[in-house]
C-alpha atoms as a PDB file:
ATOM      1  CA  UNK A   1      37.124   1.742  45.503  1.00  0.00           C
ATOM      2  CA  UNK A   2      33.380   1.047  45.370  1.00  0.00           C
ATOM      3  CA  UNK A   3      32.618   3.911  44.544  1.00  0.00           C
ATOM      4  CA  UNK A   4      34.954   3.651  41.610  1.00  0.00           C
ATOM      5  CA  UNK A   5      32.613   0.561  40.612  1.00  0.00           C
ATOM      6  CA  UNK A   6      29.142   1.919  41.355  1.00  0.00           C
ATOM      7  CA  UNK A   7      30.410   5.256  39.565  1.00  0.00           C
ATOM      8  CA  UNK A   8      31.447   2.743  36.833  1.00  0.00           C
ATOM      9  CA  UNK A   9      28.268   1.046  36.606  1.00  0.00           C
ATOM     10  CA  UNK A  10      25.981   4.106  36.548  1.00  0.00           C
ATOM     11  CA  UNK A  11      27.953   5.169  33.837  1.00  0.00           C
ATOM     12  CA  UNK A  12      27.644   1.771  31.729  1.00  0.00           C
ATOM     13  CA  UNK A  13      23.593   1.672  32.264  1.00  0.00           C
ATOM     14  CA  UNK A  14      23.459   5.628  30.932  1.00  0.00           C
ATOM     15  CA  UNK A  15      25.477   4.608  27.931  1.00  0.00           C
ATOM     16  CA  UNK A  16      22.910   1.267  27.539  1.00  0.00           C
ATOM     17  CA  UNK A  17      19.919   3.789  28.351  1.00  0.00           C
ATOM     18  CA  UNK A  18      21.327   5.825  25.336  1.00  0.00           C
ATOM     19  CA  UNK A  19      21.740   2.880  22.906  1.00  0.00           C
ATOM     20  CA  UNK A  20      18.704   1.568  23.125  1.00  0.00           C
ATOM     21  CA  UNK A  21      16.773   4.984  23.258  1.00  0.00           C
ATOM     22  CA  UNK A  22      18.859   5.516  19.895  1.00  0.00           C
ATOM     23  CA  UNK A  23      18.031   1.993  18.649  1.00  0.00           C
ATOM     24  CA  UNK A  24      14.434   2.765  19.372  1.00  0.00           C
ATOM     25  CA  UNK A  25      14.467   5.863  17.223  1.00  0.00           C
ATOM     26  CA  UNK A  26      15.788   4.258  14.692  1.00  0.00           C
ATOM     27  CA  UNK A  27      13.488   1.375  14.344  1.00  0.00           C
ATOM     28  CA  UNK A  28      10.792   3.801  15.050  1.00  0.00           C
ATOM     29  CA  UNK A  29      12.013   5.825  11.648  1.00  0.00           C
ATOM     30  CA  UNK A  30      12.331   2.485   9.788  1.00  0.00           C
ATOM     31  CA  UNK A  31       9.122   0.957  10.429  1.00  0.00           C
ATOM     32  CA  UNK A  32       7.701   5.026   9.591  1.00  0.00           C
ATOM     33  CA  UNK A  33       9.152   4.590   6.677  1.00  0.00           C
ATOM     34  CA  UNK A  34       8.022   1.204   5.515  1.00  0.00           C
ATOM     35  CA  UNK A  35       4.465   1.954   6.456  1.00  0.00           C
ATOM     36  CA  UNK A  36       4.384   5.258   4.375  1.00  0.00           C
ATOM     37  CA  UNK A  37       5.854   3.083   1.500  1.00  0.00           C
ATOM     38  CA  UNK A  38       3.238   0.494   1.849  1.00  0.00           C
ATOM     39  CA  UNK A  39       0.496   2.664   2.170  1.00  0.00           C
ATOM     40  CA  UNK A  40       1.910   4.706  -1.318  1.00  0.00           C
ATOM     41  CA  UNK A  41       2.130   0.889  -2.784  1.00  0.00           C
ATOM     42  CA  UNK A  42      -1.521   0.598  -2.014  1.00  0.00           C
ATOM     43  CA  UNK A  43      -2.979   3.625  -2.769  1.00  0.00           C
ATOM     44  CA  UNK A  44      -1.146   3.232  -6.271  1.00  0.00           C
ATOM     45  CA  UNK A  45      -2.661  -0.355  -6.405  1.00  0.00           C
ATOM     46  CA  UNK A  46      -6.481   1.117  -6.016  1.00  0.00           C
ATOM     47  CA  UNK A  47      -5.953   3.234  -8.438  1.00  0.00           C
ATOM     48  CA  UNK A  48      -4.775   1.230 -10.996  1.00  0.00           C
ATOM     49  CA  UNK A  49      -7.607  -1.311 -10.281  1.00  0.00           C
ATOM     50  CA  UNK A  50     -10.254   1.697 -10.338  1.00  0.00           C
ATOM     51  CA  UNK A  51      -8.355   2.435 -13.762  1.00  0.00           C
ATOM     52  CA  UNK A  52      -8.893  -1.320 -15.061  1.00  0.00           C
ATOM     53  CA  UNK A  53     -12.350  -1.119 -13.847  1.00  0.00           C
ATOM     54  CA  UNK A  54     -12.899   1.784 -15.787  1.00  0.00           C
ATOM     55  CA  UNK A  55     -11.149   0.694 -18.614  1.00  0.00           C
ATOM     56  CA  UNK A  56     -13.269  -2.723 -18.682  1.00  0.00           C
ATOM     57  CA  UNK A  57     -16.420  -1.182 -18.034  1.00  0.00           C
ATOM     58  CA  UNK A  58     -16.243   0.499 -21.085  1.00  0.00           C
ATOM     59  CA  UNK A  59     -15.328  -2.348 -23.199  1.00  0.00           C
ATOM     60  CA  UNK A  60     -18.046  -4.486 -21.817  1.00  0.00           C
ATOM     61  CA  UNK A  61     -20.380  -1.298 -22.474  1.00  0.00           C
ATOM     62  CA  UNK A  62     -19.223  -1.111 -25.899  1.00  0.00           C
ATOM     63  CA  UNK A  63     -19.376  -4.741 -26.774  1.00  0.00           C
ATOM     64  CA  UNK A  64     -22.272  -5.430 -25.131  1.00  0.00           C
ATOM     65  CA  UNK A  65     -24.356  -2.577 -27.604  1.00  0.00           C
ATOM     66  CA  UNK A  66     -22.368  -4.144 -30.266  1.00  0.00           C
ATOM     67  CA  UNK A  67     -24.023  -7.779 -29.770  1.00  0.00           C
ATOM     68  CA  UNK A  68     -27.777  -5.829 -29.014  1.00  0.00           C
ATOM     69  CA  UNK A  69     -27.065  -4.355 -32.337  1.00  0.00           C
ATOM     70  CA  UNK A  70     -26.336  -7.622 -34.297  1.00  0.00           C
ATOM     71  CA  UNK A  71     -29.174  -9.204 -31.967  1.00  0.00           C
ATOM     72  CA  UNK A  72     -31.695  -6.152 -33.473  1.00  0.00           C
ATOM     73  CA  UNK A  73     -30.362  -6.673 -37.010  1.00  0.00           C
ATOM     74  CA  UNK A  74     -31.184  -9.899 -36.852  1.00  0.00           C
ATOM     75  CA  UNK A  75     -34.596 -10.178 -35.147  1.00  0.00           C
ATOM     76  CA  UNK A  76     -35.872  -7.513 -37.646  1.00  0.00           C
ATOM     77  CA  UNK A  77     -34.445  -9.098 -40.343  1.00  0.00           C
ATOM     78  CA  UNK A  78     -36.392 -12.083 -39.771  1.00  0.00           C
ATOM     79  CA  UNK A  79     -39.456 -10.694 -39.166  1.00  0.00           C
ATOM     80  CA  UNK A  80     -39.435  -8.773 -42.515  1.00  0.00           C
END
């Protein structure tokens, strides 16, 4: 009969080995997931912040000839 029990209990502790190697597995493939979804979320983030950049760059380029210009107008109209 204790036998019957020890048999009993190996049994019970393979089946717990084999839920929590299962649980383990699938928290591994979660948190795989979530990383590869975080690191898409970021790479998407630096590139629309190198696209702003860009994008404002270029405005700051083109207003900033377009005040030198006025500034030039000016100055040589005044010294005419």
């Amino acid at each position: 009969m204790k036998n019957l029990d020890i048999d009993d209990l190996y049994d019970q502790v393979e089946k717990l080995r084999d839920n929590v190697h299962q649980l383990s597995q699938r928290v591994g493939k979660s948190a795989s997931r979530q990383y590869g979804r975080a690191r898409d979320y970021a790479s998407e983030a630096a590139q629309e912040a190198e696209e702003l950049m860009k994008d404002n760059l270029a405005a700051s380029f083109v207003l900033a000839l377009g005040i030198g210009v006025v500034i030039g107008y000016l100055i040589r109209r005044s010294t005419d």
